[in-house]
C-alpha atoms as a PDB file:
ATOM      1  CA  UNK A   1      -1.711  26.852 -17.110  1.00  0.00           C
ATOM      2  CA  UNK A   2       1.545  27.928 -18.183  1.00  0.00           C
ATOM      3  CA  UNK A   3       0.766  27.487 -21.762  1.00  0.00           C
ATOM      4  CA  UNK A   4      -2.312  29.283 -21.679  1.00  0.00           C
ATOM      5  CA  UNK A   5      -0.616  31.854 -20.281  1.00  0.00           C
ATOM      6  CA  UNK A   6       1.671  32.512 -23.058  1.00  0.00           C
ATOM      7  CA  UNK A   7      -1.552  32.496 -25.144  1.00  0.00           C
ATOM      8  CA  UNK A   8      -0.256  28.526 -26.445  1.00  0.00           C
ATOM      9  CA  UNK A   9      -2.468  26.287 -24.838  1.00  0.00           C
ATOM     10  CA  UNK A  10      -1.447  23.019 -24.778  1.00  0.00           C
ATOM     11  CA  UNK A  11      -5.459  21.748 -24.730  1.00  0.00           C
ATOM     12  CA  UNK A  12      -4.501  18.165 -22.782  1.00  0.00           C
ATOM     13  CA  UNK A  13      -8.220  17.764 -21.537  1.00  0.00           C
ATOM     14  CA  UNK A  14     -10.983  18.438 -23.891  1.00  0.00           C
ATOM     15  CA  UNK A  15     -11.963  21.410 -21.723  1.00  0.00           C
ATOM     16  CA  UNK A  16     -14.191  23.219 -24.003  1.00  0.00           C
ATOM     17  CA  UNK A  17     -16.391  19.738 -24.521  1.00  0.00           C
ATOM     18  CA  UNK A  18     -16.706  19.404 -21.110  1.00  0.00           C
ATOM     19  CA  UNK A  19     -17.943  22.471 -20.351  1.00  0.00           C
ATOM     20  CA  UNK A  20     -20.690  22.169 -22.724  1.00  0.00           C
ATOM     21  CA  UNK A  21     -21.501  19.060 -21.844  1.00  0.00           C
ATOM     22  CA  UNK A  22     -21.301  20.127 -18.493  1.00  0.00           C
ATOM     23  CA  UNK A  23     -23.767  23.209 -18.725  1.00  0.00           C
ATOM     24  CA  UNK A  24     -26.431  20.993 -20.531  1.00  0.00           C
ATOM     25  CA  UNK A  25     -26.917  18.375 -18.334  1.00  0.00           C
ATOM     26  CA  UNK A  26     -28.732  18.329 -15.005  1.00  0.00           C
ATOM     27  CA  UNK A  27     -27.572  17.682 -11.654  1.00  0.00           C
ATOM     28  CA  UNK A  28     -29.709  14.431 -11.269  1.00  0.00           C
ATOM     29  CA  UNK A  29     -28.902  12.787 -14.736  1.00  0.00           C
ATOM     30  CA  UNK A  30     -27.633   9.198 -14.207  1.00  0.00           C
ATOM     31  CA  UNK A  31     -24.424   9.953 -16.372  1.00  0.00           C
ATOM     32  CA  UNK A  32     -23.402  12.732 -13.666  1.00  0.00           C
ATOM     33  CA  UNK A  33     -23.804  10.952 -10.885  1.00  0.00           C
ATOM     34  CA  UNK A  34     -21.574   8.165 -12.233  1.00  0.00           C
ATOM     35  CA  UNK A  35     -19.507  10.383 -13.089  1.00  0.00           C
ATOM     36  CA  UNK A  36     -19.310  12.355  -9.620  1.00  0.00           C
ATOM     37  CA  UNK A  37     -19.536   8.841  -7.329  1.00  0.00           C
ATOM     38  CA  UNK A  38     -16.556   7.359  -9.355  1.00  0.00           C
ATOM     39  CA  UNK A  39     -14.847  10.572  -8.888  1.00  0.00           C
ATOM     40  CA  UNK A  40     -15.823  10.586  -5.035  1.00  0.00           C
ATOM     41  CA  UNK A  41     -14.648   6.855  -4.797  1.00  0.00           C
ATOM     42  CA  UNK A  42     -11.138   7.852  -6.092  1.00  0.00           C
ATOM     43  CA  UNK A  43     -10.885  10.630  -4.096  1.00  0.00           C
ATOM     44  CA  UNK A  44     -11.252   7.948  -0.788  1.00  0.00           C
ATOM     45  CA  UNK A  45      -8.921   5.888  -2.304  1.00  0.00           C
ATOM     46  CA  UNK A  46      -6.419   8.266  -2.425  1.00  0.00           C
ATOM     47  CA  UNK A  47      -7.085   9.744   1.186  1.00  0.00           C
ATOM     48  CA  UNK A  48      -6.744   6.106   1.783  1.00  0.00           C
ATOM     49  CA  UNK A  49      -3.462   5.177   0.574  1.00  0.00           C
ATOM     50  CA  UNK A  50      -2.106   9.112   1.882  1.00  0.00           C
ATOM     51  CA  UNK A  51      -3.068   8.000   5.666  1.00  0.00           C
ATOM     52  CA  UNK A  52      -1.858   4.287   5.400  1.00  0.00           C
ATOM     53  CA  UNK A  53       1.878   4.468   6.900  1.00  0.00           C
ATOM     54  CA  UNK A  54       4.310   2.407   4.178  1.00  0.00           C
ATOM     55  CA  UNK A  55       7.142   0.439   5.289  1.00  0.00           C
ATOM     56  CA  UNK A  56      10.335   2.594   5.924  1.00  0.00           C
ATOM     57  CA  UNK A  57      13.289   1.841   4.724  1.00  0.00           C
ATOM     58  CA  UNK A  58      15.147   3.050   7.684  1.00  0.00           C
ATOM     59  CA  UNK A  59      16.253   1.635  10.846  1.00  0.00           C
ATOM     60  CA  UNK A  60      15.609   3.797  14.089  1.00  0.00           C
ATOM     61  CA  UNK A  61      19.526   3.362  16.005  1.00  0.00           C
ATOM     62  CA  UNK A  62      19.785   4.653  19.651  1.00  0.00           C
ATOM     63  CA  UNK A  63      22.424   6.782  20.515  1.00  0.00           C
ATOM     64  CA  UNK A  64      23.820   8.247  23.803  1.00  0.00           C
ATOM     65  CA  UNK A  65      22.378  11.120  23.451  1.00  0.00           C
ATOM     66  CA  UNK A  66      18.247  10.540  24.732  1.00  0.00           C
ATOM     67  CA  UNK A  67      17.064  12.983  22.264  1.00  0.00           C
ATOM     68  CA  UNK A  68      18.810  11.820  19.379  1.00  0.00           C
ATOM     69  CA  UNK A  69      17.982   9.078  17.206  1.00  0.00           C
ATOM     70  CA  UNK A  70      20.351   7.998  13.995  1.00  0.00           C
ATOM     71  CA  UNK A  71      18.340   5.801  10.725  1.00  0.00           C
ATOM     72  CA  UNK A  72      20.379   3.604   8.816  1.00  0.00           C
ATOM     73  CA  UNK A  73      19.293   1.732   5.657  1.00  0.00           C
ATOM     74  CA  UNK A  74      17.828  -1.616   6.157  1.00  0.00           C
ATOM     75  CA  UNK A  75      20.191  -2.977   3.698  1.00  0.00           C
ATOM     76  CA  UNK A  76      23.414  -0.863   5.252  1.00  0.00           C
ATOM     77  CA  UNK A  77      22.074  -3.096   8.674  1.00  0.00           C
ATOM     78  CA  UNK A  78      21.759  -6.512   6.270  1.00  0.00           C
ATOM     79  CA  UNK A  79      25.560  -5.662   4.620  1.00  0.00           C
ATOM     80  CA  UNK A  80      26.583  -5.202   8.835  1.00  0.00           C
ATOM     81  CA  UNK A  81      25.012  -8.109  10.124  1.00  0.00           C
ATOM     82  CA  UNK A  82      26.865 -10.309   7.037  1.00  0.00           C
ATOM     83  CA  UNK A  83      30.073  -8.994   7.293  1.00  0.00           C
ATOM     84  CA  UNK A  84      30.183  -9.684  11.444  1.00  0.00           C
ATOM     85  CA  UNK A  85      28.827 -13.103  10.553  1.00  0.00           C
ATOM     86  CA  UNK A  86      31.843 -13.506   7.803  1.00  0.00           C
ATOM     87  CA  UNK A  87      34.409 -12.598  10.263  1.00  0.00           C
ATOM     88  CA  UNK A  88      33.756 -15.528  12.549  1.00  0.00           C
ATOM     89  CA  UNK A  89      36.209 -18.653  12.012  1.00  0.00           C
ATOM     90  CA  UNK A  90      34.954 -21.644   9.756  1.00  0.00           C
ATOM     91  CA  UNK A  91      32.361 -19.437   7.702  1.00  0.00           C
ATOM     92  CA  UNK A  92      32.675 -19.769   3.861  1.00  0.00           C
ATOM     93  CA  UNK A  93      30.334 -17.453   2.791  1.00  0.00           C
ATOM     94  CA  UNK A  94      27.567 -15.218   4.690  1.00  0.00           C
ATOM     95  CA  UNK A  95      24.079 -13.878   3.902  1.00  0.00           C
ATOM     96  CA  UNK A  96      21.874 -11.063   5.277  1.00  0.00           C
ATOM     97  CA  UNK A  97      18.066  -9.872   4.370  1.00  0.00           C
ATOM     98  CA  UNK A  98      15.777  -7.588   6.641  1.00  0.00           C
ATOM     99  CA  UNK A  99      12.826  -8.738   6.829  1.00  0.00           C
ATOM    100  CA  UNK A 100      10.502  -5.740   8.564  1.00  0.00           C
ATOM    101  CA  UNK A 101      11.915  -6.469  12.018  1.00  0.00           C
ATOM    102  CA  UNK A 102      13.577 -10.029  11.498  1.00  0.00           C
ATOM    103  CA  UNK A 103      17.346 -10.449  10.707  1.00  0.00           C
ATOM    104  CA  UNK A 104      17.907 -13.533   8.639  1.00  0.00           C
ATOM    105  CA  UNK A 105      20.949 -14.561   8.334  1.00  0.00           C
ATOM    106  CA  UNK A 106      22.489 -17.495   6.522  1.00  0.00           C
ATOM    107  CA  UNK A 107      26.254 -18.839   6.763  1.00  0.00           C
ATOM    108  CA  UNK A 108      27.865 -21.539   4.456  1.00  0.00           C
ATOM    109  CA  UNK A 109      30.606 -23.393   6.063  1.00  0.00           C
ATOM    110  CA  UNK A 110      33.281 -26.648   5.357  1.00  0.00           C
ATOM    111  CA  UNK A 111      33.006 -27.570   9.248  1.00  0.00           C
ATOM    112  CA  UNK A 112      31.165 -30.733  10.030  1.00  0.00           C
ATOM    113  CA  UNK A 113      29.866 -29.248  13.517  1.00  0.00           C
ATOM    114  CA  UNK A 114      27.693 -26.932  11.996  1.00  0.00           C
ATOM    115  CA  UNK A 115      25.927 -26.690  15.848  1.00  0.00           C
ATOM    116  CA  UNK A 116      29.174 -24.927  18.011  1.00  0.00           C
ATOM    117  CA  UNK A 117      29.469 -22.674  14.466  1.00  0.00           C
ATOM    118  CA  UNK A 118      26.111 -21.493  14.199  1.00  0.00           C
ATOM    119  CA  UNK A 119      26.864 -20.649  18.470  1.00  0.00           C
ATOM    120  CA  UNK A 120      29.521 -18.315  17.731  1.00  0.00           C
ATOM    121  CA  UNK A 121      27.923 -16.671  14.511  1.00  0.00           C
ATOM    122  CA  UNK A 122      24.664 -16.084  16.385  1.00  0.00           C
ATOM    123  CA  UNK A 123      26.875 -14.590  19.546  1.00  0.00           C
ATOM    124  CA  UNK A 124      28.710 -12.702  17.030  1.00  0.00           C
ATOM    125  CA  UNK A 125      25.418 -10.755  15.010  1.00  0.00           C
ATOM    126  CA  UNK A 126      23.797 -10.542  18.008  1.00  0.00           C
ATOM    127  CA  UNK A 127      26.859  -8.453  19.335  1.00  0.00           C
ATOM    128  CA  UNK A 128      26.982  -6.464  16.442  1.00  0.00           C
ATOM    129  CA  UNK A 129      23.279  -5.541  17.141  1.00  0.00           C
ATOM    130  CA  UNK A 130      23.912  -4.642  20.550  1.00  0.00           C
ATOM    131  CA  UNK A 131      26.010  -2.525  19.615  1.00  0.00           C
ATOM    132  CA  UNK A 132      24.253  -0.660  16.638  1.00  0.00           C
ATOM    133  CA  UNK A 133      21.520  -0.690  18.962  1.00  0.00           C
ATOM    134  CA  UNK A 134      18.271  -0.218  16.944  1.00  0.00           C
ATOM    135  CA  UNK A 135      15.399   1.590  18.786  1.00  0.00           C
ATOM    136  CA  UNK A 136      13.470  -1.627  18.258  1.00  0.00           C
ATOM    137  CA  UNK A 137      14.225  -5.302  18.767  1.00  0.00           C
ATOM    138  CA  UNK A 138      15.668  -7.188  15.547  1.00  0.00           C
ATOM    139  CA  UNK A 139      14.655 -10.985  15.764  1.00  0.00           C
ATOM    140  CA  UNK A 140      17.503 -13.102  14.521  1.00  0.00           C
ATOM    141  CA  UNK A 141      16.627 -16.257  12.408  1.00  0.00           C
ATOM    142  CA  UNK A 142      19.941 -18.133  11.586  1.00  0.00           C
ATOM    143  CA  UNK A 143      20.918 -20.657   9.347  1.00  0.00           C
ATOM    144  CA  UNK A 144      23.650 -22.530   9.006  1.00  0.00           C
ATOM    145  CA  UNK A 145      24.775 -24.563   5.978  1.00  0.00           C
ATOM    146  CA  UNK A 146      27.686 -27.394   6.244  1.00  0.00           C
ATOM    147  CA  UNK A 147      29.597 -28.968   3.771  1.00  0.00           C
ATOM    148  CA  UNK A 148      27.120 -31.103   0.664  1.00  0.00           C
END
């Protein structure tokens, strides 16, 4: 539109064909109603994929305030959840992924008693989401990996 303004259209679409093929054909020939039902089937899709929520990538977090409500990154709550789990004794190495509402969580350890470890890592994340506090409840799936 710009272009044409300045008297330089840029002539993208074929307008000029369209238009005459446009003004020569009737209402009820089989090419325009292909034409105008593909056109109308687009147009649903669209509306379609415009009302369908997507997944956000933000976390709802309560705060004290009732009326306020503070989103943080689904990964920022992953990189949290990991580096609580990495700060309990006997972990090697932790993991974190959001999965919609699921936590999973994976810690790699050299204890042998993988089952009082995986105890105080679950206490520990589950802590650490108390006290983020996320408007909605996180599941927590934990793993826990012992020596090869």
């Amino acid at each position: 539109m710009v272009s044409a303004l300045l008297g330089l259209p840029v002539k993208l679409v074929p307008y000029d064909q369209w238009a005459r093929w446009a003004s020569t054909t009737a209402w009820d020939d089989g090419r325009v109603l292909a034409v105008a039902s593909a056109l109308t089937l687009l147009g649903l899709v669209l509306i379609l994929i415009a009302a369908v929520p997507g997944r956000g990538r933000m976390v709802a977090l309560r705060t004290g305030d009732p009326d306020l409500v503070v989103g943080l990154p689904r990964r920022a709550l992953a990189r949290a959840l990991r580096a609580r789990a990495n700060e309990v004794d006997g972990v090697r190495d932790a993991g974190a992924r959001m999965y919609g509402w699921h936590a999973d969580v994976s810690v790699r350890t050299d204890l042998r008693d993988t089952a009082a470890l995986g105890q105080r890592v679950r206490a520990a994340v589950e802590d650490e989401l108390a006290r983020l506090a996320p408007a909605h409840h996180v599941a927590l799936h934990l793993r826990v990996h012992g020596p090869s």
